[in-house]
C-alpha atoms as a PDB file:
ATOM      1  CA  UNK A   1      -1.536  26.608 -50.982  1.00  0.00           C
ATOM      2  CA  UNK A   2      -3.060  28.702 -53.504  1.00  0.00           C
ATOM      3  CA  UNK A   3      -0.142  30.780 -54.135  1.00  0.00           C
ATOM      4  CA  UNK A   4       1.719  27.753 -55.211  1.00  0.00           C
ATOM      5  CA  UNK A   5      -0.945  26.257 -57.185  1.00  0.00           C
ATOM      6  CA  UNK A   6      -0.477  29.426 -59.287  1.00  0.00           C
ATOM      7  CA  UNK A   7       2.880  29.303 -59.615  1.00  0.00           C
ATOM      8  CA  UNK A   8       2.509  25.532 -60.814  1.00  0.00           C
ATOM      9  CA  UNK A   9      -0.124  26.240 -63.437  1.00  0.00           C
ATOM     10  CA  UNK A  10       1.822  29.492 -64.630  1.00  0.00           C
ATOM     11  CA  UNK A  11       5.101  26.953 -64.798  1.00  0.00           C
ATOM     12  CA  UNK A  12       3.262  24.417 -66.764  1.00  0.00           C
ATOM     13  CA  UNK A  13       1.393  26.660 -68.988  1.00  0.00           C
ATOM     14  CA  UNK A  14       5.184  28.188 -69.885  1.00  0.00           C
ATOM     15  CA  UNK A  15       6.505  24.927 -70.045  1.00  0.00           C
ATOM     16  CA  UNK A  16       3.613  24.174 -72.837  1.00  0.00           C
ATOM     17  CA  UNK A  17       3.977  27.247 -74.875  1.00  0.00           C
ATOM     18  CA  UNK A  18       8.074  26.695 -75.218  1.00  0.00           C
ATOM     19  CA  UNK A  19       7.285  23.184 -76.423  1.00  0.00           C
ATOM     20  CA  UNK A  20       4.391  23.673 -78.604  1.00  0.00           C
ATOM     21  CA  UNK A  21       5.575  27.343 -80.063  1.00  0.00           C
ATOM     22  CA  UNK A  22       7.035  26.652 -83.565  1.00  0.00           C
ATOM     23  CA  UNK A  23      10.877  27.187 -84.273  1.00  0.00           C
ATOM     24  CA  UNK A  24      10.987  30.818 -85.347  1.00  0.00           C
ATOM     25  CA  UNK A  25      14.254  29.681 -87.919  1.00  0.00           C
ATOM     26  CA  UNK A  26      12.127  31.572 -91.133  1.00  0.00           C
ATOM     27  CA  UNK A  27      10.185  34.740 -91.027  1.00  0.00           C
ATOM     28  CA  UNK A  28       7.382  34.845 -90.378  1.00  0.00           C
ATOM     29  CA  UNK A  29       6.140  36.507 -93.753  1.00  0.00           C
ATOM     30  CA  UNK A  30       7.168  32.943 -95.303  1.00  0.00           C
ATOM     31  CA  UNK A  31       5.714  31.038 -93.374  1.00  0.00           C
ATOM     32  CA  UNK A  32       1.889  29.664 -94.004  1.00  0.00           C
ATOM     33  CA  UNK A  33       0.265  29.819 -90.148  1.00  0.00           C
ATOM     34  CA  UNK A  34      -1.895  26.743 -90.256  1.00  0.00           C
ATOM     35  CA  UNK A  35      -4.964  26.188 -87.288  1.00  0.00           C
ATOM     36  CA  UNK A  36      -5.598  22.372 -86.398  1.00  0.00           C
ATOM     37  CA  UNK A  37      -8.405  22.534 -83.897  1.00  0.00           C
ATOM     38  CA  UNK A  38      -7.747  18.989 -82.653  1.00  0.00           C
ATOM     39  CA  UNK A  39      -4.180  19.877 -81.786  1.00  0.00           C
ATOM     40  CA  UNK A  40      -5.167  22.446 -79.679  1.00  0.00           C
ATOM     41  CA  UNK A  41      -7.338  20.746 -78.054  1.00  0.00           C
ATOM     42  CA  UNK A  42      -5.570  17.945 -77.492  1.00  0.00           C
ATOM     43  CA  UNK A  43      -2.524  20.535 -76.042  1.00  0.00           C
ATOM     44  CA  UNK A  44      -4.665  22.170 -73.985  1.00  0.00           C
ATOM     45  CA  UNK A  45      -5.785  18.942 -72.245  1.00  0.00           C
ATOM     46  CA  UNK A  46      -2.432  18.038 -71.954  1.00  0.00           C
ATOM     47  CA  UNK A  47      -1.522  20.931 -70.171  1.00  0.00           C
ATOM     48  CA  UNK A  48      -4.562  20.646 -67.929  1.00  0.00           C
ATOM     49  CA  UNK A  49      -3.930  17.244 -67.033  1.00  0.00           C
ATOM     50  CA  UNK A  50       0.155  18.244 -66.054  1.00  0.00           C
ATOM     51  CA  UNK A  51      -1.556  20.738 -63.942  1.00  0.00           C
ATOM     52  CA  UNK A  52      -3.536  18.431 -62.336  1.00  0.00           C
ATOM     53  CA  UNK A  53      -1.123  16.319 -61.916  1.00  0.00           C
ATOM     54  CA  UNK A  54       0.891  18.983 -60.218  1.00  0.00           C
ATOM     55  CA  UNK A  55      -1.864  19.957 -57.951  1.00  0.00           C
ATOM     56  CA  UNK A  56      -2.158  16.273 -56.789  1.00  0.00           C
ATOM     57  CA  UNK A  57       1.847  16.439 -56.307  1.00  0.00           C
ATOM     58  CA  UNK A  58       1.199  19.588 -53.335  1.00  0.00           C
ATOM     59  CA  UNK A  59      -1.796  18.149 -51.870  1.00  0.00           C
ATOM     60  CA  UNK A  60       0.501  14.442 -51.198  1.00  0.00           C
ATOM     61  CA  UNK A  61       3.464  16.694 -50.093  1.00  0.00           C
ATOM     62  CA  UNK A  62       0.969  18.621 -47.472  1.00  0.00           C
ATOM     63  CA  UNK A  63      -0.755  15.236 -46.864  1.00  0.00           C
ATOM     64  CA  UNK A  64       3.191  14.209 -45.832  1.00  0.00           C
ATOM     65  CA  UNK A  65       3.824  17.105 -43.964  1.00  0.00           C
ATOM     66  CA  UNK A  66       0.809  17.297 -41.673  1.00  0.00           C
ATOM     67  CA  UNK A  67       1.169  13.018 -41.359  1.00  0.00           C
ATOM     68  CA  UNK A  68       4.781  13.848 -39.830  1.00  0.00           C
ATOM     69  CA  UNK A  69       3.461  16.412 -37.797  1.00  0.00           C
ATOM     70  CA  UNK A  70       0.714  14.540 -36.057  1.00  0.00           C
ATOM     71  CA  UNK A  71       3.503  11.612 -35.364  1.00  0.00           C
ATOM     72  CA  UNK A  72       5.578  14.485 -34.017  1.00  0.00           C
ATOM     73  CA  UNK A  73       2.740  15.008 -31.784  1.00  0.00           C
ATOM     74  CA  UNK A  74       2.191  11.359 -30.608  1.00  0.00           C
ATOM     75  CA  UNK A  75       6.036  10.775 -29.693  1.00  0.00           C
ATOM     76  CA  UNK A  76       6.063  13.687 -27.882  1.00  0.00           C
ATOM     77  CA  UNK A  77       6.728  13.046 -24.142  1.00  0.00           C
ATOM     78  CA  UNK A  78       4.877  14.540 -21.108  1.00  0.00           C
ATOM     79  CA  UNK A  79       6.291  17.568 -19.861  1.00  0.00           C
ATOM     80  CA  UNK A  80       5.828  16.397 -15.740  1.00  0.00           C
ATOM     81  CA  UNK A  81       7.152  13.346 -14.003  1.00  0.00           C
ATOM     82  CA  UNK A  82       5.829  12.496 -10.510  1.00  0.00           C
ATOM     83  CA  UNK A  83       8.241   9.546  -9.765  1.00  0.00           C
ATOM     84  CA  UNK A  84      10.764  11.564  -7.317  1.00  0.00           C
ATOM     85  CA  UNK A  85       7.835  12.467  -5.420  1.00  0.00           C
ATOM     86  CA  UNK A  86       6.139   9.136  -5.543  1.00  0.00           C
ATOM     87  CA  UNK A  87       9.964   7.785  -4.738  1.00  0.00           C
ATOM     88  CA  UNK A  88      10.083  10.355  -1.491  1.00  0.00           C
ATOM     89  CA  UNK A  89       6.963   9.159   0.156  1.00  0.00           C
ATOM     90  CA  UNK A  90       8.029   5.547   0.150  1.00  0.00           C
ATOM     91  CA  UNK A  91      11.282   5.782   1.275  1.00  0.00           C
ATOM     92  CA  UNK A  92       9.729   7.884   4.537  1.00  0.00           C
ATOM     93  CA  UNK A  93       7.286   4.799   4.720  1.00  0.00           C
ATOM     94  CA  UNK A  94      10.039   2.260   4.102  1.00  0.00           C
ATOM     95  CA  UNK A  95      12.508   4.980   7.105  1.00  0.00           C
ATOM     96  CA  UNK A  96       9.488   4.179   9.460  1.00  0.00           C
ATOM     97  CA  UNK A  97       9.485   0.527   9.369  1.00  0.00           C
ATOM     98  CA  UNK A  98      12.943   0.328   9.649  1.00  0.00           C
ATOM     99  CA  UNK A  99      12.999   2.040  12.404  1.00  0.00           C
ATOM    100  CA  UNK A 100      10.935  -1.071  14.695  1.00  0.00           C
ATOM    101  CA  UNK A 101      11.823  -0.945  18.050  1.00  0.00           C
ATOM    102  CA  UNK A 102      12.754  -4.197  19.751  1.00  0.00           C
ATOM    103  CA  UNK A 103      11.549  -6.500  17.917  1.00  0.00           C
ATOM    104  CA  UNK A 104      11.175  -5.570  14.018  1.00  0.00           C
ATOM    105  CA  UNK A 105      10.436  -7.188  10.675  1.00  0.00           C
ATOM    106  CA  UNK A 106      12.902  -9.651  10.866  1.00  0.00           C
ATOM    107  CA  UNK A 107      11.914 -13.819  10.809  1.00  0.00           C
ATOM    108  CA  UNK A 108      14.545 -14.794  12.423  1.00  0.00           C
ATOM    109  CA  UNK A 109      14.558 -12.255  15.297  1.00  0.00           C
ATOM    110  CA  UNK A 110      10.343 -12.956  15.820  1.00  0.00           C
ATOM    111  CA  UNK A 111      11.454 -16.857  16.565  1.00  0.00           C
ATOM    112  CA  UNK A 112      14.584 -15.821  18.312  1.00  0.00           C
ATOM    113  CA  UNK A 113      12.494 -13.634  20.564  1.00  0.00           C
ATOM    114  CA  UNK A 114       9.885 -16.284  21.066  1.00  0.00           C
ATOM    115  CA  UNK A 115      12.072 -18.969  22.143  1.00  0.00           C
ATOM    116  CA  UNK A 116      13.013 -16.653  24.977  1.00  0.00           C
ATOM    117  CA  UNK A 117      11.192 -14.054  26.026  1.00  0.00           C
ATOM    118  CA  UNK A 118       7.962 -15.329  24.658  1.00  0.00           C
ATOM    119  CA  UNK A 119       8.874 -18.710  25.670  1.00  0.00           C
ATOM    120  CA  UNK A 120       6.799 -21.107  28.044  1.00  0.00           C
ATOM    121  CA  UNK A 121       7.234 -20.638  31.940  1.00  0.00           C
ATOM    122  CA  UNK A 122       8.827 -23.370  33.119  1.00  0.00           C
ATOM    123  CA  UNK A 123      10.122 -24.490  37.260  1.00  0.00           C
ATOM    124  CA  UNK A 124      13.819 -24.153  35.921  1.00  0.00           C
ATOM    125  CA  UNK A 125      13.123 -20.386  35.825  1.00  0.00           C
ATOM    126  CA  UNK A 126      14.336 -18.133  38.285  1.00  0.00           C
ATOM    127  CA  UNK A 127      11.702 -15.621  39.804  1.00  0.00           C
ATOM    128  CA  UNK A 128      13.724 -12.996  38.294  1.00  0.00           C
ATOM    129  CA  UNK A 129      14.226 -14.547  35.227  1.00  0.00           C
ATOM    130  CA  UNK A 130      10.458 -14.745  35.004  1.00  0.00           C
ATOM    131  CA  UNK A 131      10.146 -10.768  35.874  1.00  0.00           C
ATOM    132  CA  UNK A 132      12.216 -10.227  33.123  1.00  0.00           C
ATOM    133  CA  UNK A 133      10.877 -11.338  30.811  1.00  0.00           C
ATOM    134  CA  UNK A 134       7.095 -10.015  31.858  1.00  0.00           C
ATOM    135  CA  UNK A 135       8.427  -6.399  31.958  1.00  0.00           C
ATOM    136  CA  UNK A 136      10.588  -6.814  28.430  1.00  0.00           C
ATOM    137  CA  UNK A 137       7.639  -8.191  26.669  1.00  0.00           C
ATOM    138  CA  UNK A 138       5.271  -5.346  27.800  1.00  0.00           C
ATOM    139  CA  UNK A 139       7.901  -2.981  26.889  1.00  0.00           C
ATOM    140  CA  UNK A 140       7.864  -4.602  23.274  1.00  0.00           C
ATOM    141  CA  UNK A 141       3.777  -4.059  23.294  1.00  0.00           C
ATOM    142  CA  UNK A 142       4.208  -0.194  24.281  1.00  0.00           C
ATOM    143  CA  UNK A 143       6.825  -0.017  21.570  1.00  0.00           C
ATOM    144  CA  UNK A 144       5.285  -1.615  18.866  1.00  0.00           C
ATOM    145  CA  UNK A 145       2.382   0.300  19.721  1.00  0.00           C
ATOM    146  CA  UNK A 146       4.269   3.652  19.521  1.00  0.00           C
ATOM    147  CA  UNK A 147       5.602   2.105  15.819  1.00  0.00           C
ATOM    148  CA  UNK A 148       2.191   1.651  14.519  1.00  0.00           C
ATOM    149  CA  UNK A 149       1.117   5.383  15.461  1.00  0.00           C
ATOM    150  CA  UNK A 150       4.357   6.911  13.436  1.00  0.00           C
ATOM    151  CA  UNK A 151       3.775   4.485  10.611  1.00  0.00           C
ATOM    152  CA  UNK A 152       0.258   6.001  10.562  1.00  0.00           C
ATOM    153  CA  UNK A 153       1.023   9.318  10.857  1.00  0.00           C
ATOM    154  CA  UNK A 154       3.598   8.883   8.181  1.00  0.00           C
ATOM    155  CA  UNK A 155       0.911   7.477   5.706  1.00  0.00           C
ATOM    156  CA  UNK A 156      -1.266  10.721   6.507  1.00  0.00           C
ATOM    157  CA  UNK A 157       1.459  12.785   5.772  1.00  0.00           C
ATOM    158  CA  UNK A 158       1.878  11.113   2.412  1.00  0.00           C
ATOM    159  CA  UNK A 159      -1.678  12.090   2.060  1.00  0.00           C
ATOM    160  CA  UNK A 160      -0.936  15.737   0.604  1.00  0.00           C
ATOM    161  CA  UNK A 161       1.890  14.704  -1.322  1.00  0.00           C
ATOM    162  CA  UNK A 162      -0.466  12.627  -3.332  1.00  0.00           C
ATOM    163  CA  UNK A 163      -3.763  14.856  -3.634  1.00  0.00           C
ATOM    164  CA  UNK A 164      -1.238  17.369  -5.311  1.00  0.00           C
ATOM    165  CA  UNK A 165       0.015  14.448  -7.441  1.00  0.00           C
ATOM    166  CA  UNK A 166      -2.615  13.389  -8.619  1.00  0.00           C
ATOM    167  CA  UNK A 167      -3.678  16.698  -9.334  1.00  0.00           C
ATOM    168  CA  UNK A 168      -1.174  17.603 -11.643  1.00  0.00           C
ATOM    169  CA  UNK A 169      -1.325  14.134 -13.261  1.00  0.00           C
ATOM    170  CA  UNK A 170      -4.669  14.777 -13.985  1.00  0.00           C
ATOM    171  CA  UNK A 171      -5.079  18.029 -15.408  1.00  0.00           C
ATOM    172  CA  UNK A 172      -1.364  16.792 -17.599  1.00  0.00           C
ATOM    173  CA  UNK A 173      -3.327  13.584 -19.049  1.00  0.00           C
ATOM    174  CA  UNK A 174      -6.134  15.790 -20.124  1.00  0.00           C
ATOM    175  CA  UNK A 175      -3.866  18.199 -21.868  1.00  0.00           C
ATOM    176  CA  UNK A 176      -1.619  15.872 -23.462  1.00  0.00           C
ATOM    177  CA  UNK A 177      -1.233  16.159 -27.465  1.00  0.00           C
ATOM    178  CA  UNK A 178      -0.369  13.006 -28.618  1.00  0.00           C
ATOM    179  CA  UNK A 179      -0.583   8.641 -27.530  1.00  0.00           C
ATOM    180  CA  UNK A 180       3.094   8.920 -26.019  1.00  0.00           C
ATOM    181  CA  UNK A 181       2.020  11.895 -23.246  1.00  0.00           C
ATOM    182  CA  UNK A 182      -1.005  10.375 -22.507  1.00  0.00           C
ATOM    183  CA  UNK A 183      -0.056   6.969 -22.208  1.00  0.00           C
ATOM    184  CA  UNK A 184       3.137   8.417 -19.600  1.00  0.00           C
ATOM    185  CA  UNK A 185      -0.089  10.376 -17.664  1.00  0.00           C
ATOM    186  CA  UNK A 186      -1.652   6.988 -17.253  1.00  0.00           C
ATOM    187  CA  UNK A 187       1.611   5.334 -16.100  1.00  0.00           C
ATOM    188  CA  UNK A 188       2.131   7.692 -13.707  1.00  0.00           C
ATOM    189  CA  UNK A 189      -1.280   7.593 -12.028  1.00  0.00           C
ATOM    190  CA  UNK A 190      -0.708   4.098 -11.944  1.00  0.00           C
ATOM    191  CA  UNK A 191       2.677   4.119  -9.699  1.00  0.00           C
ATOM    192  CA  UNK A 192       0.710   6.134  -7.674  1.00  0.00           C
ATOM    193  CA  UNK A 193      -2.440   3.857  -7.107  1.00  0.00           C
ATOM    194  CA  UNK A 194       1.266   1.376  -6.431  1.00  0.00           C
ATOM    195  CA  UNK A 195       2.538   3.974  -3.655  1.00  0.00           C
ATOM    196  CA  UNK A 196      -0.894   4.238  -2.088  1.00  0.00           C
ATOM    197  CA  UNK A 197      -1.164   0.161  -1.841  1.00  0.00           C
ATOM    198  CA  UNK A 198       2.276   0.428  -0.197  1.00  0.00           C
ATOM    199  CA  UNK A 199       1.464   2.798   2.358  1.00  0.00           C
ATOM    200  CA  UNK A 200      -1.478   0.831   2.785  1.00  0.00           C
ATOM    201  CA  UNK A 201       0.345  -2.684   3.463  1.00  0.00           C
ATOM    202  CA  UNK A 202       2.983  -0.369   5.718  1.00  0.00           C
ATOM    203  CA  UNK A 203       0.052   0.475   8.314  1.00  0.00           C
ATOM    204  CA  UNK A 204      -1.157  -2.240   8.188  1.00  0.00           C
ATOM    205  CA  UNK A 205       1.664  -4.342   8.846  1.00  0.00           C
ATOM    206  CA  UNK A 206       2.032  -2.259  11.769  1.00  0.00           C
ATOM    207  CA  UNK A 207      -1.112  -2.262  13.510  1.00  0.00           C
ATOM    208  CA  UNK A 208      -0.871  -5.980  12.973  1.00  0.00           C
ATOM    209  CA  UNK A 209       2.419  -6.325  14.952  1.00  0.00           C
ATOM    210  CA  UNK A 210       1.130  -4.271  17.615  1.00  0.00           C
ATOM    211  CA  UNK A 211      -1.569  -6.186  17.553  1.00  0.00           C
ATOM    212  CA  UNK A 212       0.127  -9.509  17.843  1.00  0.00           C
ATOM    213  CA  UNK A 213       2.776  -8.969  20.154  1.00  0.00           C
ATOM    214  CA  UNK A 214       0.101  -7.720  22.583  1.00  0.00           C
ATOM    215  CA  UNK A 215      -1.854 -11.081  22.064  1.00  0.00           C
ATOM    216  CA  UNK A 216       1.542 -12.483  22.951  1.00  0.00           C
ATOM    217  CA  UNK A 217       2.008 -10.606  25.805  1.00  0.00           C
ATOM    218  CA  UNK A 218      -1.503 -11.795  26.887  1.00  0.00           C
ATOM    219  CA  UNK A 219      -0.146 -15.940  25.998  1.00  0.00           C
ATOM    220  CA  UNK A 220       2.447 -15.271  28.015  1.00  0.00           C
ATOM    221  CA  UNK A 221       1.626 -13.837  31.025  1.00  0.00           C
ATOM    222  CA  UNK A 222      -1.209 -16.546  31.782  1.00  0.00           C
ATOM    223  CA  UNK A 223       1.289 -18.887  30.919  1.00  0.00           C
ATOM    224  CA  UNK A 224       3.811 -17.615  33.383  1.00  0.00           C
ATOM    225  CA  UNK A 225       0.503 -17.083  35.966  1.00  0.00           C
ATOM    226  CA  UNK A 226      -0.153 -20.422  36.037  1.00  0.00           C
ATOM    227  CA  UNK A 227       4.044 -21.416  36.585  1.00  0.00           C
ATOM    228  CA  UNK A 228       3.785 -19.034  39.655  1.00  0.00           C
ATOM    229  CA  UNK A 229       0.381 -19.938  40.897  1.00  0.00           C
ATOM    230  CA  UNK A 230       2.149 -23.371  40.946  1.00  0.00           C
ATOM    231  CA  UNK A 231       5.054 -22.492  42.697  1.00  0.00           C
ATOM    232  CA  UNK A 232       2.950 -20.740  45.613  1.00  0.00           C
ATOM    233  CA  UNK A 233       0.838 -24.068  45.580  1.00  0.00           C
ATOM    234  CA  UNK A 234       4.205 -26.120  46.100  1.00  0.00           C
ATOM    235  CA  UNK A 235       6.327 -23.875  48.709  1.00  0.00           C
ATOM    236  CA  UNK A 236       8.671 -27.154  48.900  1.00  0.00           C
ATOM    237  CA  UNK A 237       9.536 -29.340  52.446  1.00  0.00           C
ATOM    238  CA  UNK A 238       8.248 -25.826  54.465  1.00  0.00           C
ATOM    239  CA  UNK A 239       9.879 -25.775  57.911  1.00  0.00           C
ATOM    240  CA  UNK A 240      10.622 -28.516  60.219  1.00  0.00           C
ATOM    241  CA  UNK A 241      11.773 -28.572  63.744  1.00  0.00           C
ATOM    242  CA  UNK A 242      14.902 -29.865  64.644  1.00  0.00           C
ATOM    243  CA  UNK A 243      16.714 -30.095  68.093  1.00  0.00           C
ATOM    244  CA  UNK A 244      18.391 -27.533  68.883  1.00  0.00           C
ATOM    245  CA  UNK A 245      21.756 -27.417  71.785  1.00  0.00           C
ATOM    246  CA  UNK A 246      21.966 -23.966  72.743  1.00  0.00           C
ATOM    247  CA  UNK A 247      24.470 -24.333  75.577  1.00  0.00           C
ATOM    248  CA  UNK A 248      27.541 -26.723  75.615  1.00  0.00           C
ATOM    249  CA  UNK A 249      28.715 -28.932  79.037  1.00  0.00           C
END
């Protein structure tokens, strides 16, 4: 900066003498060399103030320069992206849940299944229709149970997929240089509070269809207790005797 503050006074200071020098078109022997103080000084504040203006000229330009490198600095993006990661761990959640046994997350299959096999005892039932449907609905229990444990143990897997994650988020948001980086940092941390929440809601919804369907199980089978307690209660006309011809005339 100093360097070309020099340059700019020498260059004005030049500039000054070839403009205020006197034509050299007579010599110099016949020529009367007249001082005016005022024009001097008046020249030499002219000069000065060109300087001046000069040095005002750099200082914008490097005013400029540095404002375009700090907006470099703001747009520039962050240098790590989490979201493949984040986009891994809930697609294992999402695997997990898709892969309900039985009876899964499906409306229409919950009231299909509870028209049936969930269904109220009734006396049109078979015996065997009514073992059935005791033995399928405990083996939906033990498999929704089994469901809930993988979901969970999914969701702890996910666990040190997102301490690392966050990690790096982290110490990236406290380095960033500019608005734009930090701003992605924050975003990022954000999708995965949002992944967190989902494998939240995913064990959850889980434990609360194991839950349920064994509460169902439970409906059921006093239900269809209380159908066979009946039945034993009721055996029907029971035996009656009747004449019997055992040998012919």
């Amino acid at each position: 900066m100093i360097r070309l503050r020099a340059l700019a006074a020498v260059s004005a200071v030049t500039l000054w003498l070839t403009v205020a020098a006197p034509p050299l078109s007579t010599p110099v022997s016949a020529q009367s060399i007249v001082f005016d103080p005022n024009n001097y000084a008046q020249n030499v504040l002219t000069a000065a103030r060109e300087l001046e203006q000069i040095n005002n000229q750099i200082t914008a330009l490097q005013n400029q320069a540095q404002m375009l490198i700090n907006q470099a600095r703001n747009l520039a993006s962050l240098p790590y992206s989490s979201l493949q990661q984040l986009q891994s761990s809930i697609q294992r959640t999402q695997q997990l849940l898709a892969q309900a046994q039985n009876i899964t997350f499906n409306v229409q299959q919950i009231d299909h299944a509870f028209q049936t096999t969930y269904g109220g005892a009734n006396a049109s039932q078979s015996s065997q229709t009514l073992i059935s449907n005791a033995q399928a609905r405990w083996q939906n229990s033990v498999a929704a149970l089994q469901d809930a444990l993988r979901v969970q143990a999914g969701v702890v897997g996910n666990l040190d997929t997102n301490r690392t994650q966050m990690s790096a988020l982290v110490t990236s948001s406290q380095s960033a240089t500019g608005g734009l980086a930090a701003t992605q940092a924050g975003n990022q941390l954000l999708a995965l509070q949002a992944q967190q929440l989902a494998d939240l809601t995913a064990a959850v919804a889980a434990q609360g269809r194991a839950q349920n369907l064994q509460a169902a199980q439970q409906a059921a089978a006093q239900d269809q207790a209380r159908e066979q307690l009946r039945r034993f209660l009721n055996p029907g006309t029971g035996y009656q005797s009747t004449t019997v011809t055992m040998f012919h005339p």
